[in-house]
C-alpha atoms as a PDB file:
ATOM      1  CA  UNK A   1       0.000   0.000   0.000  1.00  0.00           C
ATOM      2  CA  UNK A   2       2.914   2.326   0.697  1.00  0.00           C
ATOM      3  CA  UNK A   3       6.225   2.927  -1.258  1.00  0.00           C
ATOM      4  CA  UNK A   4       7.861   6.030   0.367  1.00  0.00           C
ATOM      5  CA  UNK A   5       7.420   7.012   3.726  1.00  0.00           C
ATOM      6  CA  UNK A   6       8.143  10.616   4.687  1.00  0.00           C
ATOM      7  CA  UNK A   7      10.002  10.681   7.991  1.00  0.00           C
ATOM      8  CA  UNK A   8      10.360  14.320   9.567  1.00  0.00           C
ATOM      9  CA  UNK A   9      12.424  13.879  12.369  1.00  0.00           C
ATOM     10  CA  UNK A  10      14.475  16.373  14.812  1.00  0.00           C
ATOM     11  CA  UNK A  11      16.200  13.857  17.225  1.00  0.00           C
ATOM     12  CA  UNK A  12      13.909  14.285  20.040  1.00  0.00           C
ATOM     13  CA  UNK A  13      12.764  11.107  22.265  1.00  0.00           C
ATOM     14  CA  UNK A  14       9.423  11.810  20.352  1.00  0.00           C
ATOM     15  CA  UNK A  15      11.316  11.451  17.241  1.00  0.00           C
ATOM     16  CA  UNK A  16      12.519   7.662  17.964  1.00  0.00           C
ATOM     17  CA  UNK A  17       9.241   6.894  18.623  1.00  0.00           C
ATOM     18  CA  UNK A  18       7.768   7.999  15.435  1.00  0.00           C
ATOM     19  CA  UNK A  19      11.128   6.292  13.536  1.00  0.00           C
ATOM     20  CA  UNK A  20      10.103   2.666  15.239  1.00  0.00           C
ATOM     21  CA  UNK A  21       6.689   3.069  13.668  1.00  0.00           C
ATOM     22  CA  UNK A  22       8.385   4.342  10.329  1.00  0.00           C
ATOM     23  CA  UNK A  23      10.538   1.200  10.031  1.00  0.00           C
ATOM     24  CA  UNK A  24       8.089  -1.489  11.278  1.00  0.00           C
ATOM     25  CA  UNK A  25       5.353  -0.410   8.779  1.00  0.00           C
ATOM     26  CA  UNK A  26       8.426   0.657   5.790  1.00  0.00           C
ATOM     27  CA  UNK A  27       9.560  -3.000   6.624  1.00  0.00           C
ATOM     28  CA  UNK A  28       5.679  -4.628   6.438  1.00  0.00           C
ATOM     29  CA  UNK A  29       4.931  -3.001   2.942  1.00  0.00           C
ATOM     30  CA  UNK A  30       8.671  -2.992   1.212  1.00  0.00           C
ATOM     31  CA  UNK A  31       8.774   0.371   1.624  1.00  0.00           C
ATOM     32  CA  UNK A  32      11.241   3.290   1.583  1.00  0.00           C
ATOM     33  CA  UNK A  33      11.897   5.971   4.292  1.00  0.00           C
ATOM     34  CA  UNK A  34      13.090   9.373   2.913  1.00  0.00           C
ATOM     35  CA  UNK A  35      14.495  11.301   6.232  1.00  0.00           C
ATOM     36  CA  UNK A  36      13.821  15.071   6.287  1.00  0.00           C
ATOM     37  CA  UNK A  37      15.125  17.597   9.228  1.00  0.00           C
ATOM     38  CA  UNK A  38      13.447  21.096   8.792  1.00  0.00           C
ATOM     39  CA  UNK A  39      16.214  23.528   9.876  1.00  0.00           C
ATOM     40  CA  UNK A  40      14.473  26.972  11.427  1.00  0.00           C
ATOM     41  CA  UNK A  41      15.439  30.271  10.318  1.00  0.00           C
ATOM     42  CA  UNK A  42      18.339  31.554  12.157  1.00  0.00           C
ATOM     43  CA  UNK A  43      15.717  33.412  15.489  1.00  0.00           C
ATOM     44  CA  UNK A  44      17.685  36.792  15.778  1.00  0.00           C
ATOM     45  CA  UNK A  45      17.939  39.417  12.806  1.00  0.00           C
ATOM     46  CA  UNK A  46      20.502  41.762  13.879  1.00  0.00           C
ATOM     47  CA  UNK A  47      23.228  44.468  12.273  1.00  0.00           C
ATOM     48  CA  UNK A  48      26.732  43.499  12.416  1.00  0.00           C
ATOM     49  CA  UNK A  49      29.205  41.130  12.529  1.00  0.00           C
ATOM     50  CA  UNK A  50      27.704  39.660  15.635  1.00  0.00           C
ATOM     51  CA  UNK A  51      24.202  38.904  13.940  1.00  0.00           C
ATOM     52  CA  UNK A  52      26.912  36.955  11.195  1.00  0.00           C
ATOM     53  CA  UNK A  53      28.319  35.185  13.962  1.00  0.00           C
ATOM     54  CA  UNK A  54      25.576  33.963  15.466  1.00  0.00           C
ATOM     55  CA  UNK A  55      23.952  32.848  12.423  1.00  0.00           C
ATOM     56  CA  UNK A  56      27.046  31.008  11.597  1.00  0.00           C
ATOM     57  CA  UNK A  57      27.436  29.416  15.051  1.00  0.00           C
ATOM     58  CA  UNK A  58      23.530  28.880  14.905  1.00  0.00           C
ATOM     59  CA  UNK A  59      23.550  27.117  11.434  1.00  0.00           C
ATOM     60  CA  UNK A  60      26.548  24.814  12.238  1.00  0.00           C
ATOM     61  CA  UNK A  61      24.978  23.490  15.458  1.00  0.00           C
ATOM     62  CA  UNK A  62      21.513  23.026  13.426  1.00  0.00           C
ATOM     63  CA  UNK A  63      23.508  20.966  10.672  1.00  0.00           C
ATOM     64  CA  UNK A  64      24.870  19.254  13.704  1.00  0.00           C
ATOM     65  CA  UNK A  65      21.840  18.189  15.134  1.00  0.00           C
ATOM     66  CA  UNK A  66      20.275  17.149  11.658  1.00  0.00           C
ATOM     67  CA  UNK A  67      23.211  14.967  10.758  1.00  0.00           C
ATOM     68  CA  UNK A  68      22.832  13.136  14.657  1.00  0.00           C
ATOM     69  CA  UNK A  69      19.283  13.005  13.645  1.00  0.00           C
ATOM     70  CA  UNK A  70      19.147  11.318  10.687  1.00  0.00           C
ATOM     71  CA  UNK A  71      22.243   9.103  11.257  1.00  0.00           C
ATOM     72  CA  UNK A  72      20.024   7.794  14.037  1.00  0.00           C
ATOM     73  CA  UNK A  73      17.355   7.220  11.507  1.00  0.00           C
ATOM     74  CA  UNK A  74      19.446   5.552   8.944  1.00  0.00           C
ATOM     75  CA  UNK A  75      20.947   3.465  11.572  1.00  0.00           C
ATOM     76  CA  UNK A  76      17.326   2.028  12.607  1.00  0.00           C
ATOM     77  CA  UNK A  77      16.580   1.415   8.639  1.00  0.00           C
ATOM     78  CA  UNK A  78      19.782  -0.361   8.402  1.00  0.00           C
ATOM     79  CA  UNK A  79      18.886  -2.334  11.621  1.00  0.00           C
ATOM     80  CA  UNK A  80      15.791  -3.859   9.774  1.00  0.00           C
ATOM     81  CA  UNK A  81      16.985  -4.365   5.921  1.00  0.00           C
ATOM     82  CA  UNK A  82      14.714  -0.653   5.015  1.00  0.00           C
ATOM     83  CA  UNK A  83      16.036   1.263   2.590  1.00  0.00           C
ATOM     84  CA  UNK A  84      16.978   4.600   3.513  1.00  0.00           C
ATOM     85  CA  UNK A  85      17.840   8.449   2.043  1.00  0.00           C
ATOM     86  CA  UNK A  86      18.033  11.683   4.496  1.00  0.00           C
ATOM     87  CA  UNK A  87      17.737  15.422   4.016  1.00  0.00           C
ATOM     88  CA  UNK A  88      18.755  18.508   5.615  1.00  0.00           C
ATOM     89  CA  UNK A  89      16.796  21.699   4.460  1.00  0.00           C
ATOM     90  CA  UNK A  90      16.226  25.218   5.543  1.00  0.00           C
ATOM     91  CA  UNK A  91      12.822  26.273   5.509  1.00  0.00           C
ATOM     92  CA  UNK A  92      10.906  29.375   6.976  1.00  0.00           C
ATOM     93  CA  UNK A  93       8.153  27.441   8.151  1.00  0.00           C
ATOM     94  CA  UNK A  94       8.910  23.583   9.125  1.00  0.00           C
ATOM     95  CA  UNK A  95       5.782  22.177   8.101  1.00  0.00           C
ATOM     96  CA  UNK A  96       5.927  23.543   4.511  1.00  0.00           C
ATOM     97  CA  UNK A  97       8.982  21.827   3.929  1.00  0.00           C
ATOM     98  CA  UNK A  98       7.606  18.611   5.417  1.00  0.00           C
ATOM     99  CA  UNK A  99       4.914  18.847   2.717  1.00  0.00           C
ATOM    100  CA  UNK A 100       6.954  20.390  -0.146  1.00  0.00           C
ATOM    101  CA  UNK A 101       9.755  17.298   0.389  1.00  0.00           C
ATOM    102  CA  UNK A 102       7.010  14.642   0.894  1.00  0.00           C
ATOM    103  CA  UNK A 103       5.226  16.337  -2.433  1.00  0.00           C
ATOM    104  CA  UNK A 104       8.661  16.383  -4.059  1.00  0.00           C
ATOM    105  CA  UNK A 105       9.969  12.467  -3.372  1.00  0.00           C
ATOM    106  CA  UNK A 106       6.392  11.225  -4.348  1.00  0.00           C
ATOM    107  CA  UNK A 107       6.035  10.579  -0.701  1.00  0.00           C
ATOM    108  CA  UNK A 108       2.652   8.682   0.110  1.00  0.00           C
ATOM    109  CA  UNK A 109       2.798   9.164   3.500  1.00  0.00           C
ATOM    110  CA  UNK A 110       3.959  10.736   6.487  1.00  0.00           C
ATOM    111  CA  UNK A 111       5.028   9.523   9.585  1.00  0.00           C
ATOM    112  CA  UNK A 112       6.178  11.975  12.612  1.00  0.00           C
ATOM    113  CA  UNK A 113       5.825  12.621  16.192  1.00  0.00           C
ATOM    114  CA  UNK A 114       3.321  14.797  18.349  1.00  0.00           C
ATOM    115  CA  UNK A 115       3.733  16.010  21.437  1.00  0.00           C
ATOM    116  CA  UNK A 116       0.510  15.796  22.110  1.00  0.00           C
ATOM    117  CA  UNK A 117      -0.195  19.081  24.127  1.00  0.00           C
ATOM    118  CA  UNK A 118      -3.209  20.001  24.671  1.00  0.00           C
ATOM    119  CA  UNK A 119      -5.298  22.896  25.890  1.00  0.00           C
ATOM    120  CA  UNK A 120      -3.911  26.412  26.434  1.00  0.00           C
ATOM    121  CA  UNK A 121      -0.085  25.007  25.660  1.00  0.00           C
ATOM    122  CA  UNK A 122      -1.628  23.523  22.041  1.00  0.00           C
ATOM    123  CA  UNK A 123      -3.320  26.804  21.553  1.00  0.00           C
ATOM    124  CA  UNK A 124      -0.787  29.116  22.278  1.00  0.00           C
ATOM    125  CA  UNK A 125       2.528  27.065  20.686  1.00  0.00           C
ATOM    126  CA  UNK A 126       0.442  25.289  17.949  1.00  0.00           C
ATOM    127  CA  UNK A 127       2.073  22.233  16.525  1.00  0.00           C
ATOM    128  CA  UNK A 128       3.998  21.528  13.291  1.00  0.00           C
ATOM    129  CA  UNK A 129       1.989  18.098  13.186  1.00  0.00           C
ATOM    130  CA  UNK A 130      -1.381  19.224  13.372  1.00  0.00           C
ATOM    131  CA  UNK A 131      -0.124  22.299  10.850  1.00  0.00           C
ATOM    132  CA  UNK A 132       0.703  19.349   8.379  1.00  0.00           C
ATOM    133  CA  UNK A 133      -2.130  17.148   9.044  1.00  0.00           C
ATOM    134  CA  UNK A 134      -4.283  19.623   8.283  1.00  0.00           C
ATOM    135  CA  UNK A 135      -2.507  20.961   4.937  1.00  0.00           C
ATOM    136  CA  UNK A 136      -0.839  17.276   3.266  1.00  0.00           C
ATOM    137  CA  UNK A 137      -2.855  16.036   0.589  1.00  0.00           C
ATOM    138  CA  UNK A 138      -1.573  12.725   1.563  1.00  0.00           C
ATOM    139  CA  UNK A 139      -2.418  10.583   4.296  1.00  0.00           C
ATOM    140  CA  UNK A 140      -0.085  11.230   8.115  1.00  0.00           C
ATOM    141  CA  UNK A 141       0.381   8.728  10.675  1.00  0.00           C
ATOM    142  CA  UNK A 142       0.758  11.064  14.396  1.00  0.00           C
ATOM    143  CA  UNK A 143       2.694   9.295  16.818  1.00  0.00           C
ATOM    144  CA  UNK A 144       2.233  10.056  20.257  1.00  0.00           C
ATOM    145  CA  UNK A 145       4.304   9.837  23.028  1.00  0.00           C
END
């Protein structure tokens, strides 16, 4: 039923979750996973060589974490015979470039985490997964902690 599995990861605990459920369902229907860390935009727009600085220090500590990230993803592919290719990108908002990548491999599904707040703390920091739930024209699988 499913070829290539989007899986938007960003190393959290969350994230290994949502990578077991990737590779156990990848592995039950021959399919591929396609790894994809969203890198924010650097948070501070300043003037100066200390706004370059920081952005510098700010984007080598992102590429950092994506490489841990998806090498931790690839490594749990590996693990269970699932073939595997991983991403880096820079996007202003993450969950557009969940859904452009996904659009762009000929993803049919997503698989990713939730933190599953709820209430106030949902309303107030909203969440990347319901923002691509809501927009992906294909179907997401939300794994919860």
């Amino acid at each position: 039923m499913f070829k290539k599995i989007l899986l938007p990861t960003d190393g959290s605990e969350l994230g290994v979750f949502a990578t077991r459920a990737a590779v156990g369902l990848a592995k039950s229907q021959g399919a591929q996973i396609v790894g994809v860390y969203v890198i924010d935009p650097f948070p501070y727009i300043g003037i100066g060589d200390a706004s370059a600085i920081g952005l510098q220090a700010y984007l080598t500590e992102a590429k950092t974490a994506a490489g841990v990230a998806l090498d931790a993803a690839r490594l749990a592919c590996a693990a269970d015979g699932v073939p595997f290719a991983g991403d880096t990108i820079e996007r202003n908002v993450v969950y557009e470039g969940i859904i452009e990548t996904a659009e762009a491999e000929g993803c049919d599904l997503i698989v990713m985490g939730s933190h599953g707040r709820q209430g106030v703390k949902a309303l107030i920091l909203g969440s990347v997964a319901q923002k691509v739930l809501t927009h992906a024209k294909m179907p997401v699988l939300i794994v919860k902690s």
